[in-house]
Protein backbone atom coordinates (compact mmCIF):
# COMPACT_ATOMS: atom_id res chain seq x y z
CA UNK A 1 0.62 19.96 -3.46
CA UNK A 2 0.48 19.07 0.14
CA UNK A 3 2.28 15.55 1.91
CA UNK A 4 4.34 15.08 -0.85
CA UNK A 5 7.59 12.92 0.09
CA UNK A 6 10.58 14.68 0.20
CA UNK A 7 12.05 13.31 -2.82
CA UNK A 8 8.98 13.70 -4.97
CA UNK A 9 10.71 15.66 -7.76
CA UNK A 10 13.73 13.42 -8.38
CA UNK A 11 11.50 10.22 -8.04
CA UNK A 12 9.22 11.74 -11.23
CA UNK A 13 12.21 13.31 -13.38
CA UNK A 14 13.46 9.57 -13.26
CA UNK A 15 10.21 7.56 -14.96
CA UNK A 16 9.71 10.98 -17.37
CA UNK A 17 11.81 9.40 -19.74
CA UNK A 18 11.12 5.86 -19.45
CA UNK A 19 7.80 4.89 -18.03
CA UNK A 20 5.08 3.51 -20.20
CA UNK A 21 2.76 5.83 -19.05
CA UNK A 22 4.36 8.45 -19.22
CA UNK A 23 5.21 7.99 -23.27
CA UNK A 24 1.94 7.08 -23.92
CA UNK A 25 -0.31 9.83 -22.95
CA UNK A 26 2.56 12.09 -24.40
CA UNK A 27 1.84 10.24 -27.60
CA UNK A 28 -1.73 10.56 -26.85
CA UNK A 29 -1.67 14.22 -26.34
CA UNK A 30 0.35 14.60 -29.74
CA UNK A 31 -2.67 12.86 -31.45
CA UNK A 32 -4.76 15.10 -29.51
CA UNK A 33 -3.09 18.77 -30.93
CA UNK A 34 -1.82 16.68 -34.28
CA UNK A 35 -3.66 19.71 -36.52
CA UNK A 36 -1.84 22.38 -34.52
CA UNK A 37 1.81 20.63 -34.76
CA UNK A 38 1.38 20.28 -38.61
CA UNK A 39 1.05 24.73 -38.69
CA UNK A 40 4.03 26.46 -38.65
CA UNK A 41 5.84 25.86 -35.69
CA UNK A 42 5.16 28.36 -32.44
CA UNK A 43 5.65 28.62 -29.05
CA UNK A 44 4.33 26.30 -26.44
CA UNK A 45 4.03 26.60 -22.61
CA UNK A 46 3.83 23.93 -20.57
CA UNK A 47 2.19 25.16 -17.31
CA UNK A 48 3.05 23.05 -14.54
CA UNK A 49 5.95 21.80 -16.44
CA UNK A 50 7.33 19.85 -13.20
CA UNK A 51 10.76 18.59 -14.11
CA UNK A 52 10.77 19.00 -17.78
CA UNK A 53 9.41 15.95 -18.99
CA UNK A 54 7.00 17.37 -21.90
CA UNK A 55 8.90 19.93 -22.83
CA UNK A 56 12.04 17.85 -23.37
CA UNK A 57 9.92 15.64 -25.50
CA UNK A 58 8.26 19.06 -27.15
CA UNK A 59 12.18 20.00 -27.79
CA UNK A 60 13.06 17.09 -29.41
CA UNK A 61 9.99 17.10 -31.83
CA UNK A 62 10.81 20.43 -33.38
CA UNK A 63 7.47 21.43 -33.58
CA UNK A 64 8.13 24.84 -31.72
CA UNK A 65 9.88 28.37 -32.05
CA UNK A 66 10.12 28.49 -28.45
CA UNK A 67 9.95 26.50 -25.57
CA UNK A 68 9.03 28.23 -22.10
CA UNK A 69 7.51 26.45 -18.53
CA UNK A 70 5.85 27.85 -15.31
CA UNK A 71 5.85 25.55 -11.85
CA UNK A 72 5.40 26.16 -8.12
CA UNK A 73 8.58 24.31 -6.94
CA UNK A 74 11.95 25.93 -7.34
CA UNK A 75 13.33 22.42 -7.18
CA UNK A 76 11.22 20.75 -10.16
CA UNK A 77 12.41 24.24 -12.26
CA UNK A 78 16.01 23.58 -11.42
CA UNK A 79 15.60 19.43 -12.59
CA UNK A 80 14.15 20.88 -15.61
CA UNK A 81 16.42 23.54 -16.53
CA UNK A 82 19.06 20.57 -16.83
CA UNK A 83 17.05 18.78 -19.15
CA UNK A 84 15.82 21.43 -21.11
CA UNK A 85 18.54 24.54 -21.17
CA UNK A 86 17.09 26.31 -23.83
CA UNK A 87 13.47 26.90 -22.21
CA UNK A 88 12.35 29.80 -20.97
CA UNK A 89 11.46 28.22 -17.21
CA UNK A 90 10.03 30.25 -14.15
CA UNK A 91 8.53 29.78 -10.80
CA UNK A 92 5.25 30.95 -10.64
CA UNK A 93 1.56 30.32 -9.89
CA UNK A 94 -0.88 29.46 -13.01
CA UNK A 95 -3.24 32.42 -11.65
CA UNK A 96 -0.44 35.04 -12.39
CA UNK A 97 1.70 34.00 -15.28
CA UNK A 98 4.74 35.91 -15.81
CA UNK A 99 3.93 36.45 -19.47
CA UNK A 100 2.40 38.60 -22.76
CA UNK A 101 -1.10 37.94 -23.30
CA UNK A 102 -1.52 35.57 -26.91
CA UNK A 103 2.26 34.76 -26.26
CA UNK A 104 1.90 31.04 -26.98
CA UNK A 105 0.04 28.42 -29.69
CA UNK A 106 0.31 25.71 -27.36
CA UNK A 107 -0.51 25.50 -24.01
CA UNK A 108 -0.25 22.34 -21.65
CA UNK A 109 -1.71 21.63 -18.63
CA UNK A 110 -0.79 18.01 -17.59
CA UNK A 111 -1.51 16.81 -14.25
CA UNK A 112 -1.98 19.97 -12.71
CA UNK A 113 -5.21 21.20 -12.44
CA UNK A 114 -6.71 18.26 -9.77
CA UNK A 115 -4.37 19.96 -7.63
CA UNK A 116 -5.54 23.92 -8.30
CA UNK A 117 -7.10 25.28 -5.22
CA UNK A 118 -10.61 25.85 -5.25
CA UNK A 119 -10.63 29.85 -4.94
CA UNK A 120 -7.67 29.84 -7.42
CA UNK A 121 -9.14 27.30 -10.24
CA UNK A 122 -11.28 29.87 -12.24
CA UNK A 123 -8.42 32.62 -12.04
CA UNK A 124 -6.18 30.14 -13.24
CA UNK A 125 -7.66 29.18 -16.54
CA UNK A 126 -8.59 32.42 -17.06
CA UNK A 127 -5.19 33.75 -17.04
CA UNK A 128 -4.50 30.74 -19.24
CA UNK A 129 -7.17 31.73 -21.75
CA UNK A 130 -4.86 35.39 -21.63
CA UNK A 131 -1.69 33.95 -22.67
CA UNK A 132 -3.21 32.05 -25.23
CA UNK A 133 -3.19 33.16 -29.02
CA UNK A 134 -6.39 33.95 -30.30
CA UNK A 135 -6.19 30.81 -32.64
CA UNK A 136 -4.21 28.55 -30.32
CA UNK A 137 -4.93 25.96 -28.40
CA UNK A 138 -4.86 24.55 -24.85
CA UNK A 139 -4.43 20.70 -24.00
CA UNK A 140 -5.40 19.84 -20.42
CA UNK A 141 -4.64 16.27 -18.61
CA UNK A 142 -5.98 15.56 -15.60
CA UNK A 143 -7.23 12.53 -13.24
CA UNK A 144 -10.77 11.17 -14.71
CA UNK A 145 -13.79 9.27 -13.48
CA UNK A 146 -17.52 9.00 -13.82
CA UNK A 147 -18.42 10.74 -11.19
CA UNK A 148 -16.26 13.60 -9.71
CA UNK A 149 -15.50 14.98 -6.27
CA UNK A 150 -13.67 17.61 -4.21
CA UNK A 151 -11.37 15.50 -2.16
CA UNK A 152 -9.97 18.28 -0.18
CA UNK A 153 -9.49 22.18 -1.59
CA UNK A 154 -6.10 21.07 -3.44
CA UNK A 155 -6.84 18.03 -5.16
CA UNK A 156 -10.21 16.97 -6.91
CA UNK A 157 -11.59 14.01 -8.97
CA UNK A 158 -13.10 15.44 -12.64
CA UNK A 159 -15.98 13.53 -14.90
CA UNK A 160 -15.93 15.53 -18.09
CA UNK A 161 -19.21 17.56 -17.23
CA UNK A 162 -16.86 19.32 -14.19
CA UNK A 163 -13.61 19.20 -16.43
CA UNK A 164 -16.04 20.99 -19.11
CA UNK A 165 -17.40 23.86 -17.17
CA UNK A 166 -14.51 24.74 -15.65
CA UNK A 167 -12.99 24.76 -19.17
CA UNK A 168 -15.70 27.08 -20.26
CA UNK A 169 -15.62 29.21 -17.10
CA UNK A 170 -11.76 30.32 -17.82
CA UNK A 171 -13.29 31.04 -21.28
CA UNK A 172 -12.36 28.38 -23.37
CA UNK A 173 -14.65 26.63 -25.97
CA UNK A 174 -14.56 22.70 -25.72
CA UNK A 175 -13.41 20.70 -28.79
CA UNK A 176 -12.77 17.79 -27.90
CA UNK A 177 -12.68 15.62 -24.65
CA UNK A 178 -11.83 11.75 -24.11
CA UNK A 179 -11.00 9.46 -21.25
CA UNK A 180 -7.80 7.48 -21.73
CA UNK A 181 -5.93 4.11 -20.07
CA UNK A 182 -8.73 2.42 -20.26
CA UNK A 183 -7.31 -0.80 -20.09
CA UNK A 184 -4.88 -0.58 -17.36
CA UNK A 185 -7.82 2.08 -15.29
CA UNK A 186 -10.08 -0.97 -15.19
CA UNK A 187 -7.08 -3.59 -13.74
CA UNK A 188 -6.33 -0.82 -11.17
CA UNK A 189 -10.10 -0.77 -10.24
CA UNK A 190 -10.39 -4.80 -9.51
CA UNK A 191 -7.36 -4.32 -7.16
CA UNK A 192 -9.00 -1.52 -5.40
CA UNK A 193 -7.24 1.16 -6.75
CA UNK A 194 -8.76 4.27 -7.70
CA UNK A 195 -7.88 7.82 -8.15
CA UNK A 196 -6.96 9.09 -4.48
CA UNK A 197 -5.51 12.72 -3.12
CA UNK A 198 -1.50 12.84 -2.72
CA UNK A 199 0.11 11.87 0.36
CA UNK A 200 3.68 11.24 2.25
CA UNK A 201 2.26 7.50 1.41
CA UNK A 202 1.24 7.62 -2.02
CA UNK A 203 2.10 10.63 -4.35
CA UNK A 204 1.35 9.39 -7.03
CA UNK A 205 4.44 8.57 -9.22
CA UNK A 206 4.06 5.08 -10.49
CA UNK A 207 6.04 2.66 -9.68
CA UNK A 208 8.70 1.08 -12.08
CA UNK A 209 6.64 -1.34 -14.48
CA UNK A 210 8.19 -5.08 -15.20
CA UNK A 211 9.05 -5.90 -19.13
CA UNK A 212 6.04 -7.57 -19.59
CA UNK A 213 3.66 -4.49 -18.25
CA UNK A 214 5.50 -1.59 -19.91
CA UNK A 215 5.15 -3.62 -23.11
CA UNK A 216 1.60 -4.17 -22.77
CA UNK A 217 0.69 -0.63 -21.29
CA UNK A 218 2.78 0.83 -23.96
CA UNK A 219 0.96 -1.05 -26.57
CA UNK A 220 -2.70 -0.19 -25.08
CA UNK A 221 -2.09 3.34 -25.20
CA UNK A 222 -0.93 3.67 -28.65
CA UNK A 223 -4.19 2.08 -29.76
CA UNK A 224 -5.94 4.80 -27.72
CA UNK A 225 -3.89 7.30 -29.32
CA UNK A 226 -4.60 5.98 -32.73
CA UNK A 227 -8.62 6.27 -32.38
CA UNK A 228 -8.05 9.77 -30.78
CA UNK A 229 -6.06 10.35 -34.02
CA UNK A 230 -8.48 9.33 -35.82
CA UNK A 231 -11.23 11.55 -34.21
CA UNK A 232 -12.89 9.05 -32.03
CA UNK A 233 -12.67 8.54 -27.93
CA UNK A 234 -11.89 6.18 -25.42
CA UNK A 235 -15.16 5.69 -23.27
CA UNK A 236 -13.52 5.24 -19.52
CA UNK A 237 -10.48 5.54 -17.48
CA UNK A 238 -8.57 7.55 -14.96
CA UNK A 239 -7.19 10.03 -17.10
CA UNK A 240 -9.29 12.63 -18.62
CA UNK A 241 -7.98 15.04 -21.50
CA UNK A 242 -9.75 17.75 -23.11
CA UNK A 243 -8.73 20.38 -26.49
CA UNK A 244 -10.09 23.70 -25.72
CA UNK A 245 -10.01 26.92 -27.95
CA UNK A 246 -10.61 30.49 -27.05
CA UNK A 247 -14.02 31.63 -27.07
């Protein structure tokens, strides 16, 4: 990403434990893949892993054989080897992973893709669709709204008809596809907030939550995660997450 701040990395290991929103869409997620997590356990790759946050969580579960990450920064590999020793970590670009094709059951893609490069993005999911078992299954976060944009070539907004065809493009087939943080999206949007492109200014890391807020976003997101569960969706918000197959 470009204009981060220079302590960008250490500023999101510290809420990847902690912050409401953080545990809830990894709660969400895990409703999301529930049917793959009850198989027999495989291995998952978080691409984009950043400083360990999911797969730390992934580790703890038990739900894998093995546990192995990809990210651009040497210094968000070196936060998450401490906090996840046993994963197989490396520095490397999604559009040249250093891995055996149908190596994993689960990949992840959280928070990463707004921030592909245009002339990389369909390379990228492609090579994703190669690592990927035949029956496996990738999970893909990103930033959400009802209409999309390209921002600048490193960061764009998705709606789920742009998050879908680029999905498809790579070679994936669709399953399933829901907005999430509803709640909290539409409190951002009265303030004026809305889903913006990095900066030295604003990175996006959110800011340490009061009791009150952490409770309440906490709470909001389990419900979501509980109709996802369930096989339904949640209509709007600024976090978009899709299940994909390969085709």
């Amino acid at each position: 990403m470009k204009d981060i701040p220079g302590d960008y990395y250490r500023r999101l290991a510290e809420i990847d434990d902690r912050h409401w929103w953080v545990r809830g869409m990894i709660e969400i997620e895990s409703a999301l893949i529930a049917p793959w997590l009850e198989r027999e356990p495989g291995p998952l790759l978080d691409a984009g892993c950043g400083t360990g946050g999911f797969l730390a969580w992934a580790g703890c579960r038990g739900a894998f054989t093995s546990l192995s990450g990809v990210d651009l920064s040497p210094e968000a590999i070196d936060i998450a080897h401490g906090r996840v020793p046993m994963a197989d970590l490396r520095v490397a670009p999604l559009s040249s992973l250093p891995f055996d094709g149908g190596a994993f059951d689960v990949v992840a893609l959280n928070d990463v893709l707004q921030h592909v490069d245009e002339s990389e993005a369909r390379a990228s999911m492609v090579e994703l669709r190669r690592v990927l078992a035949s029956d496996g299954v990738l999970v893909v976060r990103t930033n959400g709204a009802r209409r999309g944009r390209r921002e600048r070539s490193d960061w764009r907004l998705y709606e789920p008809a742009s998050l879908r065809a680029e999905l498809e493009r790579g070679g994936f087939d669709v399953r399933r596809l829901t907005f999430a943080n509803m709640i909290f999206s539409a409190l951002s949007e009265l303030r004026g907030g809305r889903p913006r492109a990095p900066s030295g200014r604003a990175s996006g890391v959110p800011a340490s939550p009061g009791a009150v807020a952490s409770k309440l976003g906490a709470l909001a997101l389990s419900l979501e995660a509980r109709v996802i569960e369930r096989g339904g969706r949640v209509p709007w918000g600024h976090t978009l997450l899709a299940l994909a197959v390969p085709r």
